[in-house]
C-alpha atoms as a PDB file:
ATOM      1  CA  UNK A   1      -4.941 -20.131  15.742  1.00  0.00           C
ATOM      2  CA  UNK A   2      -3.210 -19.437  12.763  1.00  0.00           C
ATOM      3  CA  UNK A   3      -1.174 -16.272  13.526  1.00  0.00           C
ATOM      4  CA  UNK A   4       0.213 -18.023  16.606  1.00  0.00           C
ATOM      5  CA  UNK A   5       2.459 -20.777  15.253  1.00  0.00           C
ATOM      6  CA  UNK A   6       4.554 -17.615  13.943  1.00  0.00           C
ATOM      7  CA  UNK A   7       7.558 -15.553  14.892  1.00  0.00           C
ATOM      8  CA  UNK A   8       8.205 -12.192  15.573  1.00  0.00           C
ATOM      9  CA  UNK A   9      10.694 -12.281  12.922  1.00  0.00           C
ATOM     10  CA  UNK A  10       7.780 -13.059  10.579  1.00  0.00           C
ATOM     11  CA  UNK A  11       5.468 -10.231  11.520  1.00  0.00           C
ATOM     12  CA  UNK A  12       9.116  -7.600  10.894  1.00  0.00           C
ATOM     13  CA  UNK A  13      10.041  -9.679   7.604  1.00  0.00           C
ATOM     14  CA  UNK A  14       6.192  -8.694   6.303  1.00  0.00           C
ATOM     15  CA  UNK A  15       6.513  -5.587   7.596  1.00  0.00           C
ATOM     16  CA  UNK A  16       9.950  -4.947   5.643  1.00  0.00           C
ATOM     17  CA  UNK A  17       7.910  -6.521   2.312  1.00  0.00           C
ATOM     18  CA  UNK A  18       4.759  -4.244   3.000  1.00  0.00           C
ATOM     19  CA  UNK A  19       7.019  -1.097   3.228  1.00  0.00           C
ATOM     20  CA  UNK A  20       9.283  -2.325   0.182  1.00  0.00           C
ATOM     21  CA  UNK A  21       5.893  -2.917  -1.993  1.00  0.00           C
ATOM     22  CA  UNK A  22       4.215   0.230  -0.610  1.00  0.00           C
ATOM     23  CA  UNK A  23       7.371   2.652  -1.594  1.00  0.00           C
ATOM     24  CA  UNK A  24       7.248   0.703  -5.009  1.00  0.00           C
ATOM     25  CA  UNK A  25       3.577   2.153  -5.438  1.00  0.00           C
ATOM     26  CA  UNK A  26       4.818   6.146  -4.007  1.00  0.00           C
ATOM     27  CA  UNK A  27       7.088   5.537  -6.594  1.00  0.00           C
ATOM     28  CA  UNK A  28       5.370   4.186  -9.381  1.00  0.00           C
ATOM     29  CA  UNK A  29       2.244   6.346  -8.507  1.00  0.00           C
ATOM     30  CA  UNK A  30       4.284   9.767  -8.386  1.00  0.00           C
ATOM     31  CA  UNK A  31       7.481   9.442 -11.050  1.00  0.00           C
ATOM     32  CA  UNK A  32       5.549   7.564 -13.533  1.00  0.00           C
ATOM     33  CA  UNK A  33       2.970   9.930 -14.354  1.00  0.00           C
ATOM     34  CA  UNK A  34       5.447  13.251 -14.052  1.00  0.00           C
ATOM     35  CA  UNK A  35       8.088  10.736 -16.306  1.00  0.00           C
ATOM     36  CA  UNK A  36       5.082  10.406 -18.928  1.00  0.00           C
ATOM     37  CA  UNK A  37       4.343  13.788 -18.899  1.00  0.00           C
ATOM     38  CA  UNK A  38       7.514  14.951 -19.475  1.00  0.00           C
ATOM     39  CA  UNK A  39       7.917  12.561 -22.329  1.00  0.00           C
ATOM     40  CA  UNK A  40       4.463  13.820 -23.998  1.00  0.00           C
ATOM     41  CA  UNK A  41       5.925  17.361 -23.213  1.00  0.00           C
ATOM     42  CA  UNK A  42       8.993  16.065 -25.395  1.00  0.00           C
ATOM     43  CA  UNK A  43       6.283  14.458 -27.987  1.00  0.00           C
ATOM     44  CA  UNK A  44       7.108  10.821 -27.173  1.00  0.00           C
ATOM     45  CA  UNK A  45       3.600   8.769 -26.681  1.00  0.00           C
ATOM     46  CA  UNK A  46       4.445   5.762 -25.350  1.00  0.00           C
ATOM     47  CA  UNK A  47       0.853   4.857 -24.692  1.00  0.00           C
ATOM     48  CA  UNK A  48      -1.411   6.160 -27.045  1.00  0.00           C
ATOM     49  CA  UNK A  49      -4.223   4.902 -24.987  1.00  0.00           C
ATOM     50  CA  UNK A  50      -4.614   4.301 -20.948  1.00  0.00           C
ATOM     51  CA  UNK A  51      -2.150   2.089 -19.712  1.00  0.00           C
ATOM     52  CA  UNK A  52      -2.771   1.466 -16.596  1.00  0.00           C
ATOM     53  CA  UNK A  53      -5.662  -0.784 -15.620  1.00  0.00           C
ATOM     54  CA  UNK A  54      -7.767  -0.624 -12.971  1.00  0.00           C
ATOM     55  CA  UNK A  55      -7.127  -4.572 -12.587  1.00  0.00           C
ATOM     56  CA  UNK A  56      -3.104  -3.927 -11.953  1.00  0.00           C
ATOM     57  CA  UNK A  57      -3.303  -1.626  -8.923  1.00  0.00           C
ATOM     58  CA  UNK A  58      -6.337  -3.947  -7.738  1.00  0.00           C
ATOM     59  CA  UNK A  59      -4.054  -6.733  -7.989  1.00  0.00           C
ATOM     60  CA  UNK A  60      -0.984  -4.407  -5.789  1.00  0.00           C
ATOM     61  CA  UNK A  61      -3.949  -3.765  -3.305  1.00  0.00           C
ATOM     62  CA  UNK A  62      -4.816  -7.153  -2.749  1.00  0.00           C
ATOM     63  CA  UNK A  63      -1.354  -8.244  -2.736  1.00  0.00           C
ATOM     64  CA  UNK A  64      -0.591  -5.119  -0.112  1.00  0.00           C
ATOM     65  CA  UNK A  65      -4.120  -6.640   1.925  1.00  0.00           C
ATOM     66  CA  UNK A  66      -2.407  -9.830   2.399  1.00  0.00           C
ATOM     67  CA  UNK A  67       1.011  -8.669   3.433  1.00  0.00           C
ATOM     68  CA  UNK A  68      -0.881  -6.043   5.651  1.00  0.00           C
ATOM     69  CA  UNK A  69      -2.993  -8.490   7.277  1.00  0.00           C
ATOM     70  CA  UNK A  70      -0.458 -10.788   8.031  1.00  0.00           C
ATOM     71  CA  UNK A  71       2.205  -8.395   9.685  1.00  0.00           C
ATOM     72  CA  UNK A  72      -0.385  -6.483  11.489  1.00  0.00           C
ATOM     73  CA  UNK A  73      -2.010  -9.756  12.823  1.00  0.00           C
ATOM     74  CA  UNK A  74       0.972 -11.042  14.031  1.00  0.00           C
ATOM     75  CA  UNK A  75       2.301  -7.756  15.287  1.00  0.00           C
ATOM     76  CA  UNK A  76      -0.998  -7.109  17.111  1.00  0.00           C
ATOM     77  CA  UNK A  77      -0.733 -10.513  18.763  1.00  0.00           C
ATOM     78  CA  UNK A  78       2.629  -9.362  20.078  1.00  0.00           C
ATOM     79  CA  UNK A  79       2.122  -5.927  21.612  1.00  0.00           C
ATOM     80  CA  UNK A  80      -1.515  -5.545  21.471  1.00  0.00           C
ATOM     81  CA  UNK A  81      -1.549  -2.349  20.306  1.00  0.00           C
ATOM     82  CA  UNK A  82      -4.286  -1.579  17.616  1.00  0.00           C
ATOM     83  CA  UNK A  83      -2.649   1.810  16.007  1.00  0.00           C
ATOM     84  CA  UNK A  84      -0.674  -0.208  13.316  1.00  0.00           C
ATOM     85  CA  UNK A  85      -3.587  -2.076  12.490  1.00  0.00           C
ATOM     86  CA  UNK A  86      -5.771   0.672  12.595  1.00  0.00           C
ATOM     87  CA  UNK A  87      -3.652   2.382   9.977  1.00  0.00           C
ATOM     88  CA  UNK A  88      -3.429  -0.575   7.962  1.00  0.00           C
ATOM     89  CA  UNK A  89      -6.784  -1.067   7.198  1.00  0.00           C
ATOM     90  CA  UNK A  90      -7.481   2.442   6.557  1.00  0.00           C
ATOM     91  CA  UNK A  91      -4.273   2.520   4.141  1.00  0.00           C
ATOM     92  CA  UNK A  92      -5.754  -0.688   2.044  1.00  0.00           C
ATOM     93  CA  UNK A  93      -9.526   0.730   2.275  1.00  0.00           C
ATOM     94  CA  UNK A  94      -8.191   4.492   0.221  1.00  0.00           C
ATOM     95  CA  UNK A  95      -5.839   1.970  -2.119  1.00  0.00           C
ATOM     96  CA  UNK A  96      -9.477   0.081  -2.663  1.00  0.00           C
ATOM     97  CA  UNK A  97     -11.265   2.822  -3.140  1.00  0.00           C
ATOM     98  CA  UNK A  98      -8.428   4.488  -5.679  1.00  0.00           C
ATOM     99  CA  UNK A  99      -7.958   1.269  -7.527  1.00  0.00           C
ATOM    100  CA  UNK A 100     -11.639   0.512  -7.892  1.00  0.00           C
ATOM    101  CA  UNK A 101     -13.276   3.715  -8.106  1.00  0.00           C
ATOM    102  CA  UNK A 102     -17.173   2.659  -7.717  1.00  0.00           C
ATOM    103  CA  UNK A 103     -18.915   4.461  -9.858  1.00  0.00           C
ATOM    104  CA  UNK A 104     -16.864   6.560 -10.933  1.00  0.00           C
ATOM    105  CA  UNK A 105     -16.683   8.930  -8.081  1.00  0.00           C
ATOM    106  CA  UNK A 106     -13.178   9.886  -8.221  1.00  0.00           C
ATOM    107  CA  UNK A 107     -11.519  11.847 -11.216  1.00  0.00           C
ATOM    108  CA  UNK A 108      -8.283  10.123 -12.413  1.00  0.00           C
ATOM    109  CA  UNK A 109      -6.537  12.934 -10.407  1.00  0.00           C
ATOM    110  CA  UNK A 110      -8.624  12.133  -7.162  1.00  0.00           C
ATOM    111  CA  UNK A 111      -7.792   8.160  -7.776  1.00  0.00           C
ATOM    112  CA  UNK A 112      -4.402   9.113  -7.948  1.00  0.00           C
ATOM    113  CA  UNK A 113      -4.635  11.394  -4.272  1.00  0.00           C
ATOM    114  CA  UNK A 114      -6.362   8.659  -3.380  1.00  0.00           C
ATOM    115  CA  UNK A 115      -3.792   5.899  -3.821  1.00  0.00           C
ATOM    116  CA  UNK A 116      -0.953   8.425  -2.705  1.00  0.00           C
ATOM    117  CA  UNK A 117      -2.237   8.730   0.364  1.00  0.00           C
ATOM    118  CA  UNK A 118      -3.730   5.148   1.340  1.00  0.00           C
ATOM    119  CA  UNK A 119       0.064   4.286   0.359  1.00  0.00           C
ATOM    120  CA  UNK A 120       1.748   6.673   2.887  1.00  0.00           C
ATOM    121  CA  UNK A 121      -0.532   5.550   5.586  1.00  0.00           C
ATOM    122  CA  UNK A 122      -0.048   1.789   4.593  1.00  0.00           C
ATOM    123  CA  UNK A 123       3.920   3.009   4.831  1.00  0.00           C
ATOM    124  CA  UNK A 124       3.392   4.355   8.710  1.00  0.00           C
ATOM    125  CA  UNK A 125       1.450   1.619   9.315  1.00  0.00           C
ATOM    126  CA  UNK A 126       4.203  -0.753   8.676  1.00  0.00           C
ATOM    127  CA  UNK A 127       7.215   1.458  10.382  1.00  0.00           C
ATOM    128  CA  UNK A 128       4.967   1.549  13.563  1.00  0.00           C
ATOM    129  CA  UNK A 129       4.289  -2.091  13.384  1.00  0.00           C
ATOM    130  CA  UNK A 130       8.139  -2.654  13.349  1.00  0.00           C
ATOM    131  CA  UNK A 131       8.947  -0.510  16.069  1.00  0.00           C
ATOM    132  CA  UNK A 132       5.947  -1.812  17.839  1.00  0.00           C
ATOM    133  CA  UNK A 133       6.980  -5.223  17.596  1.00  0.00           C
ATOM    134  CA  UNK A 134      11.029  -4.393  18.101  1.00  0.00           C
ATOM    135  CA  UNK A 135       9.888  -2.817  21.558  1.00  0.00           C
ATOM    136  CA  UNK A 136       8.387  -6.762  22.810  1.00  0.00           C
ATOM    137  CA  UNK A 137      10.105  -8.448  24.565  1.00  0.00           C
END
């Protein structure tokens, strides 16, 4: 199987990449907008139309759904517990559902709740998959 021929050094180096990508997108998903509005405030339109694209946070999801399914694999195949993967998966399913917005169901304020929050899980998801995994022997 393909998660076996790793090493618990693997699942924790993912882990420390999941948590450094998913504080990038807190980041980016909570200064940027206050930094833009500040600047609009100030009369300085950097962007006189939407910059950001539904297709760039799709691409950080997916990106985050790899790293994600890797450390929580492995981790899971180390201490069996199913909380950090749990998490994970509903972390990447509200960054899905913020980034793609079917139909239009969210307002751009919603998306943005949205992605907030499916990055704080995706954040505890990774910090309990380290400590999970740390706590194997």
């Amino acid at each position: 199987m393909f998660f076996h021929s790793h090493t618990k050094t693997d699942s924790r180096q993912m882990d420390r990449i999941g948590i450094l990508i998913s504080a990038a997108c807190l980041v980016h998903c909570t200064v940027l907008p206050l930094a833009l509005a500040v600047l609009q405030f100030w009369g300085v339109n950097l962007f006189p139309q939407e910059a950001h694209t539904h297709i760039f946070h799709l691409v950080l999801a997916v990106i985050l759904l790899g790293v994600g399914g890797f450390a929580f694999g492995q981790g899971f195949l180390r201490h069996h517990r199913l909380m950090p993967m749990a998490l994970g998966i509903f972390g990447t399913a509200l960054l899905f559902i913020g980034s793609l917005n079917p139909a239009h169901w969210l307002t751009h304020g919603q998306e943005h709740a949205v992605t907030i929050a499916g990055t704080l899980v995706l954040l505890v998801a990774h910090m309990k998959n380290r400590v999970d995994c740390a706590s194997c022997p």
